[in-house]
N, C-alpha and C. Protein backbone atom coordinates (compact mmCIF):
# COMPACT_ATOMS: atom_id res chain seq x y z
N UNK A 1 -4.61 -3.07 -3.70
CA UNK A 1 -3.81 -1.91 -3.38
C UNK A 1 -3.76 -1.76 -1.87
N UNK A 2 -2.61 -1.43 -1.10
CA UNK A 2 -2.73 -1.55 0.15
C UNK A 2 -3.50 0.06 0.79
N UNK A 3 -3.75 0.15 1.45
CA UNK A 3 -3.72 1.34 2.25
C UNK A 3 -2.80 1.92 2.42
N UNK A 4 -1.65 1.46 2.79
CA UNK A 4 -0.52 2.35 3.33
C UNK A 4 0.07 3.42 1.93
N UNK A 5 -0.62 3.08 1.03
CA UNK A 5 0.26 3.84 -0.46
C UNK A 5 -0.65 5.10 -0.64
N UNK A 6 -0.30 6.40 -0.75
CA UNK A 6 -0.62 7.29 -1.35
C UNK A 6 -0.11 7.76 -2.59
N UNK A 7 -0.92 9.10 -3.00
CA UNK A 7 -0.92 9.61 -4.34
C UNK A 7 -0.11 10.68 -4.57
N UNK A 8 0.96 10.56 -5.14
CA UNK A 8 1.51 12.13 -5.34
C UNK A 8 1.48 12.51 -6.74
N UNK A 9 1.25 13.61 -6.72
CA UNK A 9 1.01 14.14 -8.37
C UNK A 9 1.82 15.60 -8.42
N UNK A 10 2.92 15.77 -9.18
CA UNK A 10 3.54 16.72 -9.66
C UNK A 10 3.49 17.54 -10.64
N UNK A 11 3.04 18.97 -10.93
CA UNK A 11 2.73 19.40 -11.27
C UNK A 11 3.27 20.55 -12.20
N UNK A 12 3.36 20.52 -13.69
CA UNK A 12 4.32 21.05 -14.80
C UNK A 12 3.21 22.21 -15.56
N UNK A 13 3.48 23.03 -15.82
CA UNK A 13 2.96 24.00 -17.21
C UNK A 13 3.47 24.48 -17.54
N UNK A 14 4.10 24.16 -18.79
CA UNK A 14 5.64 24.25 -19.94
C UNK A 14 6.23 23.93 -19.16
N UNK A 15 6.70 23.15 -18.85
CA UNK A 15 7.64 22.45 -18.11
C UNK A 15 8.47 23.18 -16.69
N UNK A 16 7.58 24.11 -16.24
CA UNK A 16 8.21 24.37 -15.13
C UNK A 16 7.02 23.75 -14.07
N UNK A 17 7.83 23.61 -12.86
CA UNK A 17 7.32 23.24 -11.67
C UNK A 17 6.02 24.27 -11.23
N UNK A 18 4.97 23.88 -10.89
CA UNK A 18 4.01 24.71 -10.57
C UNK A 18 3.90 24.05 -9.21
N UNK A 19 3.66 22.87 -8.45
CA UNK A 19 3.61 22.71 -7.24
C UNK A 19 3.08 20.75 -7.36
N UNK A 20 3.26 20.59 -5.82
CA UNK A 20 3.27 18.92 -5.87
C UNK A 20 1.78 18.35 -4.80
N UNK A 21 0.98 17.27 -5.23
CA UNK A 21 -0.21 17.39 -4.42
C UNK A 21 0.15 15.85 -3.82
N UNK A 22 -0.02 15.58 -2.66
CA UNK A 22 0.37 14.63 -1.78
C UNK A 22 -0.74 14.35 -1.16
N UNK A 23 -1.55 12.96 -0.94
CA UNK A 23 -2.75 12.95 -0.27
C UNK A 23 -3.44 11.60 -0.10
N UNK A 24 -3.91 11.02 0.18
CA UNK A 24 -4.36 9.78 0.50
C UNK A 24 -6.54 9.55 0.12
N UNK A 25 -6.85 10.66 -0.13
CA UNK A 25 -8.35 10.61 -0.92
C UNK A 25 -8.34 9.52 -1.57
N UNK A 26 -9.72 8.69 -1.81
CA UNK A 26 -10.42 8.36 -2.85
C UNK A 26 -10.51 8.91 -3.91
N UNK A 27 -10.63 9.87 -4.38
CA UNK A 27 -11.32 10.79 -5.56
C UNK A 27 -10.15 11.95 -5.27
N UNK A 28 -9.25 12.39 -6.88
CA UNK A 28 -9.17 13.67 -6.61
C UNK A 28 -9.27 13.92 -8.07
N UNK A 29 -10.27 15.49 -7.85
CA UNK A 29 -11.03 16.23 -9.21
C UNK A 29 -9.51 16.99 -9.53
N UNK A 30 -9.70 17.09 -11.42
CA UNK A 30 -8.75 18.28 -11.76
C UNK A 30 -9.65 18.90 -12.83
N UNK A 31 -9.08 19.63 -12.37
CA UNK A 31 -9.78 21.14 -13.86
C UNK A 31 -9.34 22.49 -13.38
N UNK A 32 -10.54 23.56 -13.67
CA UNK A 32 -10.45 24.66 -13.84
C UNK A 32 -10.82 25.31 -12.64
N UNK A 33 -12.14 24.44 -12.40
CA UNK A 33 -12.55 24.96 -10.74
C UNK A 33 -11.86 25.20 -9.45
N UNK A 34 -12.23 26.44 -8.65
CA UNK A 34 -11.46 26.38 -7.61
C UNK A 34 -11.75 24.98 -6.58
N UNK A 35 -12.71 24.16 -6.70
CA UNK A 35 -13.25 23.11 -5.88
C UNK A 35 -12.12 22.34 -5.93
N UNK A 36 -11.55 21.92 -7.50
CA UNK A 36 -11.04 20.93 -7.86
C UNK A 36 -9.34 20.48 -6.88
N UNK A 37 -8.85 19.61 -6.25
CA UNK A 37 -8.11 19.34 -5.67
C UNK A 37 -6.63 19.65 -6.05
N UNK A 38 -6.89 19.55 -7.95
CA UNK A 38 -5.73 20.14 -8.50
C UNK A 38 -6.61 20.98 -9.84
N UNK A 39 -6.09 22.43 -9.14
CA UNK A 39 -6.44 23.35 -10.34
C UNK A 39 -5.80 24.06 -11.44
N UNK A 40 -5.96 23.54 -12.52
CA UNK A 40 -5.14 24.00 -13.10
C UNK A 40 -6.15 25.29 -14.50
N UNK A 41 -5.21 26.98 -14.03
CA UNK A 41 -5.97 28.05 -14.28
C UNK A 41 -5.51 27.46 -15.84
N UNK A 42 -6.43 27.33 -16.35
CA UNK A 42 -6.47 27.65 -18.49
C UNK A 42 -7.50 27.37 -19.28
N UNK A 43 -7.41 28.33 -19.76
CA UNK A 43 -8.91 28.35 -20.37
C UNK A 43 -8.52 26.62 -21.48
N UNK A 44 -7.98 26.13 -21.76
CA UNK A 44 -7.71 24.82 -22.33
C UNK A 44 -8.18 23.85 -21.69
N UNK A 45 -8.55 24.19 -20.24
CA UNK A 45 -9.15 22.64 -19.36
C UNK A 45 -10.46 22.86 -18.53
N UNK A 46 -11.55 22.00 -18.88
CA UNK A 46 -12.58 22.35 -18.57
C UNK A 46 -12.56 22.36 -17.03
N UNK A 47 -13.49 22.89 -16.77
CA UNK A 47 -14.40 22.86 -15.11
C UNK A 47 -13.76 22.11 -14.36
N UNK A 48 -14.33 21.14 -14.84
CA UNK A 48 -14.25 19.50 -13.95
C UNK A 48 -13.43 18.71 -15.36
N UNK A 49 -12.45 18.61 -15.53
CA UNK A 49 -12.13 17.78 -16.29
C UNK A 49 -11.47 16.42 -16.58
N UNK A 50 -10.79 16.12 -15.23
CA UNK A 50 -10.32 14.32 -15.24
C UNK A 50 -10.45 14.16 -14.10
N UNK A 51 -10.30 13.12 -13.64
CA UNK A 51 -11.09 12.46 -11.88
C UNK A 51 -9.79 11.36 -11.99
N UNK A 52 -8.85 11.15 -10.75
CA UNK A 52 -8.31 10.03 -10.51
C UNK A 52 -8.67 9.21 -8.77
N UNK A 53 -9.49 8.21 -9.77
CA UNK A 53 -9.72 7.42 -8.87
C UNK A 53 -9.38 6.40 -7.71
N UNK A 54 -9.27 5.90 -6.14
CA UNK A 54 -8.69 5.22 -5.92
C UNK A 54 -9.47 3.75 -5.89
N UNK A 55 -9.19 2.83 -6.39
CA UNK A 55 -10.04 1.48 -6.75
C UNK A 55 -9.02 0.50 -6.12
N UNK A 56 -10.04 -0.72 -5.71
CA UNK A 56 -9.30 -1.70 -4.86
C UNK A 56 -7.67 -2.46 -5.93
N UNK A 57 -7.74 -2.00 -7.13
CA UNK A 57 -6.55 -2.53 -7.78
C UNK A 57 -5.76 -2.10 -7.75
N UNK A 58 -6.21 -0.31 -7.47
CA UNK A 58 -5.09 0.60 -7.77
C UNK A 58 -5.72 1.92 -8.05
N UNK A 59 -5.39 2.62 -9.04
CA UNK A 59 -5.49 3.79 -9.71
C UNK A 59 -5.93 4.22 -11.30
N UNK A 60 -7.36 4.51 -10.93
CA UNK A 60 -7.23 4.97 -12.59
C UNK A 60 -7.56 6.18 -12.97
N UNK A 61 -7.43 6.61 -14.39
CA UNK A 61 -7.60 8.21 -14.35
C UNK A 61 -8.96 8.46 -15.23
N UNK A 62 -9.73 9.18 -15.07
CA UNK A 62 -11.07 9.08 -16.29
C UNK A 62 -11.03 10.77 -16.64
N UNK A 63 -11.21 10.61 -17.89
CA UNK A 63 -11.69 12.31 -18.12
C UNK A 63 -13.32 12.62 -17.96
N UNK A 64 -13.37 13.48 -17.85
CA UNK A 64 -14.77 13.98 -17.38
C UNK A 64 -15.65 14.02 -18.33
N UNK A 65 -15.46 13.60 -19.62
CA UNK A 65 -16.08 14.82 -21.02
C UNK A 65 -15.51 16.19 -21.67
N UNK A 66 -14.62 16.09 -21.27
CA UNK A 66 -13.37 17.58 -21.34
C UNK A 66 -13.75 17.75 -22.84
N UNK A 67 -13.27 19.08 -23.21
CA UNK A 67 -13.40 19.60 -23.96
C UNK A 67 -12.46 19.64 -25.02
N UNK A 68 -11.15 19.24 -24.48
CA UNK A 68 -9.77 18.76 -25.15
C UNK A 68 -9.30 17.89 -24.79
N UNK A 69 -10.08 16.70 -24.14
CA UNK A 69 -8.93 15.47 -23.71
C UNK A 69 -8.04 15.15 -22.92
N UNK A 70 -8.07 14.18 -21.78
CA UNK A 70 -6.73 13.76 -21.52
C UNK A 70 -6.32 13.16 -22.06
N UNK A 71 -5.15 13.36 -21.86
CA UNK A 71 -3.71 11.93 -22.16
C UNK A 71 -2.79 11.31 -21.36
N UNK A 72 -2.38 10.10 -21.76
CA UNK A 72 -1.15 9.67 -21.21
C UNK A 72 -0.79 8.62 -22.64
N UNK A 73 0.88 9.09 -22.31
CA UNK A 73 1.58 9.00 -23.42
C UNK A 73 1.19 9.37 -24.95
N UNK A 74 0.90 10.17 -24.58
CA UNK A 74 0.21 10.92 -26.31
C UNK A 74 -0.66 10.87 -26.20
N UNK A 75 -1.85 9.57 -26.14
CA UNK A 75 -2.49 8.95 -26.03
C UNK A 75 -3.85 9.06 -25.35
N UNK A 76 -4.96 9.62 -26.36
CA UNK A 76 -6.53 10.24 -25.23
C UNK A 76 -6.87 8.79 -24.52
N UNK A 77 -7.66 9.44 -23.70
CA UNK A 77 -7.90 8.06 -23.21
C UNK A 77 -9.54 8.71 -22.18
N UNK A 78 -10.34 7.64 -22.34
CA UNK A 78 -11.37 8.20 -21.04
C UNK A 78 -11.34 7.25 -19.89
N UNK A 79 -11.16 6.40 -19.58
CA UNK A 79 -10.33 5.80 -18.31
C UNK A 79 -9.58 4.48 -18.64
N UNK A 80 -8.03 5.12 -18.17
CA UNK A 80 -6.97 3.96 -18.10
C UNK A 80 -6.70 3.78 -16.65
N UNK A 81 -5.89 2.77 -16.52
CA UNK A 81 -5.05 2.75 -15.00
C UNK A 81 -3.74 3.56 -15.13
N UNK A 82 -3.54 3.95 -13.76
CA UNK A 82 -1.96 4.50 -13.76
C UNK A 82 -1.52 3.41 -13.18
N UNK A 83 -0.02 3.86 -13.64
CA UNK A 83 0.96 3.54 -12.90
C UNK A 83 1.77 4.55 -12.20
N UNK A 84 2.39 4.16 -11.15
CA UNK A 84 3.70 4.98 -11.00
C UNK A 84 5.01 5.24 -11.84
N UNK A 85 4.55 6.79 -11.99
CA UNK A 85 5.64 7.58 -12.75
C UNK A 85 4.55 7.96 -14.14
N UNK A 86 3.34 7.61 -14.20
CA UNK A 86 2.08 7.87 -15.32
C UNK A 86 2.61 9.30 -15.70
N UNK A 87 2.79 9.80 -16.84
CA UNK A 87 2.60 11.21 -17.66
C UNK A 87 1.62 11.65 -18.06
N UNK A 88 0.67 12.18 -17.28
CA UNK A 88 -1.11 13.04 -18.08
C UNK A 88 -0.62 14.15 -18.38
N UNK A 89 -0.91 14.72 -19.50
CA UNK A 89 -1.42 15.41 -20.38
C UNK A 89 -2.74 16.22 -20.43
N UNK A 90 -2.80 17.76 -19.92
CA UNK A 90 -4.07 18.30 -20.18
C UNK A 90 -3.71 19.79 -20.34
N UNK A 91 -4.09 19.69 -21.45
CA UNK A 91 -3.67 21.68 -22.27
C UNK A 91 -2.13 21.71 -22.26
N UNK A 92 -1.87 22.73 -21.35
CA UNK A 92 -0.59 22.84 -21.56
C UNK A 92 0.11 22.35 -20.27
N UNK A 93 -0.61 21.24 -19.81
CA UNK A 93 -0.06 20.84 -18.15
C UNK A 93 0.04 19.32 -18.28
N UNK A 94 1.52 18.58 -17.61
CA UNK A 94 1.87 18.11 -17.43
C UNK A 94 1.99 17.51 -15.54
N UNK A 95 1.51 16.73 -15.36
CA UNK A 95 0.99 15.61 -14.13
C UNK A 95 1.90 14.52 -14.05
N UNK A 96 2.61 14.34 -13.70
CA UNK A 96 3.90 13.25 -13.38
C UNK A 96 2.76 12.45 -12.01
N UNK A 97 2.79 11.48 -11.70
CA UNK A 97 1.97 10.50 -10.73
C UNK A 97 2.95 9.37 -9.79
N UNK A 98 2.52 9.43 -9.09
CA UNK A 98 3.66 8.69 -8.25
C UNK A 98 2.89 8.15 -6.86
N UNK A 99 2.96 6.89 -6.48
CA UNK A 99 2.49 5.69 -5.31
C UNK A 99 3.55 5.83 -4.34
N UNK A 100 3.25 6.93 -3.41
CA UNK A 100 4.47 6.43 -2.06
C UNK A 100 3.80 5.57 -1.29
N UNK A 101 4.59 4.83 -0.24
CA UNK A 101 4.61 3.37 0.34
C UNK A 101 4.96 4.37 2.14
N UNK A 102 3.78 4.64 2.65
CA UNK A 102 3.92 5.27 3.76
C UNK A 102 5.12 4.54 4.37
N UNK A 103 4.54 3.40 4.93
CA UNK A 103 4.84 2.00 5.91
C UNK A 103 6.62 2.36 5.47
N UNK A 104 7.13 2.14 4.03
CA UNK A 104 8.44 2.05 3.54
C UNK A 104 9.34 3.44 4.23
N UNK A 105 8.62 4.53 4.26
CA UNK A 105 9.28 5.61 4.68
C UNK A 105 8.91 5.74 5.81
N UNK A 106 8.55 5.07 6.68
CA UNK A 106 8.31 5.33 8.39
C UNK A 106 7.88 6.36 8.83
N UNK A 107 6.58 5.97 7.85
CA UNK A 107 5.21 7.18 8.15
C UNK A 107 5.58 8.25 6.87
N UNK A 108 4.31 8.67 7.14
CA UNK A 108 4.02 9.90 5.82
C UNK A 108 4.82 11.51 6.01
N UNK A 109 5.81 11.85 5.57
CA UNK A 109 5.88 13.58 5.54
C UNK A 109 6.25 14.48 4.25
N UNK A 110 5.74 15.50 4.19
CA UNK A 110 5.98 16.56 3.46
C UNK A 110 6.84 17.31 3.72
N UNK A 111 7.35 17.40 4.92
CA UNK A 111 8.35 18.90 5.47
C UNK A 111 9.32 19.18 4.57
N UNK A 112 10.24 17.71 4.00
CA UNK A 112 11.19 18.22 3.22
C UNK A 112 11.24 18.84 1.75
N UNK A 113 9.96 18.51 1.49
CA UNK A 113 9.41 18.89 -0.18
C UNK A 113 9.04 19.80 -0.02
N UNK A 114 9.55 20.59 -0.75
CA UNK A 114 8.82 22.01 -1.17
C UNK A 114 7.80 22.49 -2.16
N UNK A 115 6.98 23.38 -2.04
CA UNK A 115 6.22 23.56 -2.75
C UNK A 115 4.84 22.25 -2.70
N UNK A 116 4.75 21.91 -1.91
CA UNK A 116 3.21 20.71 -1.94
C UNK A 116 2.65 21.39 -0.81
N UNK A 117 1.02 20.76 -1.14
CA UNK A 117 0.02 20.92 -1.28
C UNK A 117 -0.45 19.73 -0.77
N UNK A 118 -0.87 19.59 0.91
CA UNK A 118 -1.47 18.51 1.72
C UNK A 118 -2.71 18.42 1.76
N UNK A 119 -3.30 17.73 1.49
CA UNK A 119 -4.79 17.65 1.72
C UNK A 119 -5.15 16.22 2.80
């Protein structure tokens, strides 16, 4: 996986837009906690409940031990790889995943997206 690619993760509950997380971390936590990088408030998703990892291949997603499971494509899973454009699944929230290519867009920005969340 090169360096130059970051993580964007878009963010649905019932299918409306809740906000977009853009970021270049190793590790980003999701759950319930305010710690977590992406929080998502419902009592349906534990604490700490899925971790997406960055690994020299790429990207994978692990659930924590959750209490209801992740998914992608229907599908529980306790660690798969993503891909770009991956669909997770947790309670009633929907995670769209996406690999931008800094280098391709001549350098990294957010200004024109609305609603994200830089870390």
């Amino acid at each position: 996986m090169s360096e130059a690619q970051m993580l964007r993760v878009v963010v649905f509950f019932n299918d409306n837009l809740i906000y977009r997380l853009e970021t270049d971390k190793d590790v980003v936590n999701i759950g319930r906690w305010d710690a977590n990088e992406i929080q998502l408030d419902n009592a349906g998703v534990s604490k700490i409940h899925a971790k997406i990892k960055r690994l020299d291949q790429g990207y994978v997603l692990e659930d924590c031990n959750s209490t209801n499971g992740t998914f992608i494509k229907e599908e529980p899973i306790t660690t798969a790889p993503l891909s770009s454009g991956a669909v997770i699944k947790i309670s009633k929230y929907t995670l769209v995943c996406e690999f931008i290519d800094k280098e391709a867009k001549g350098g990294f920005t957010t200004d024109s997206i609305p609603q994200t969340v830089k870390l």
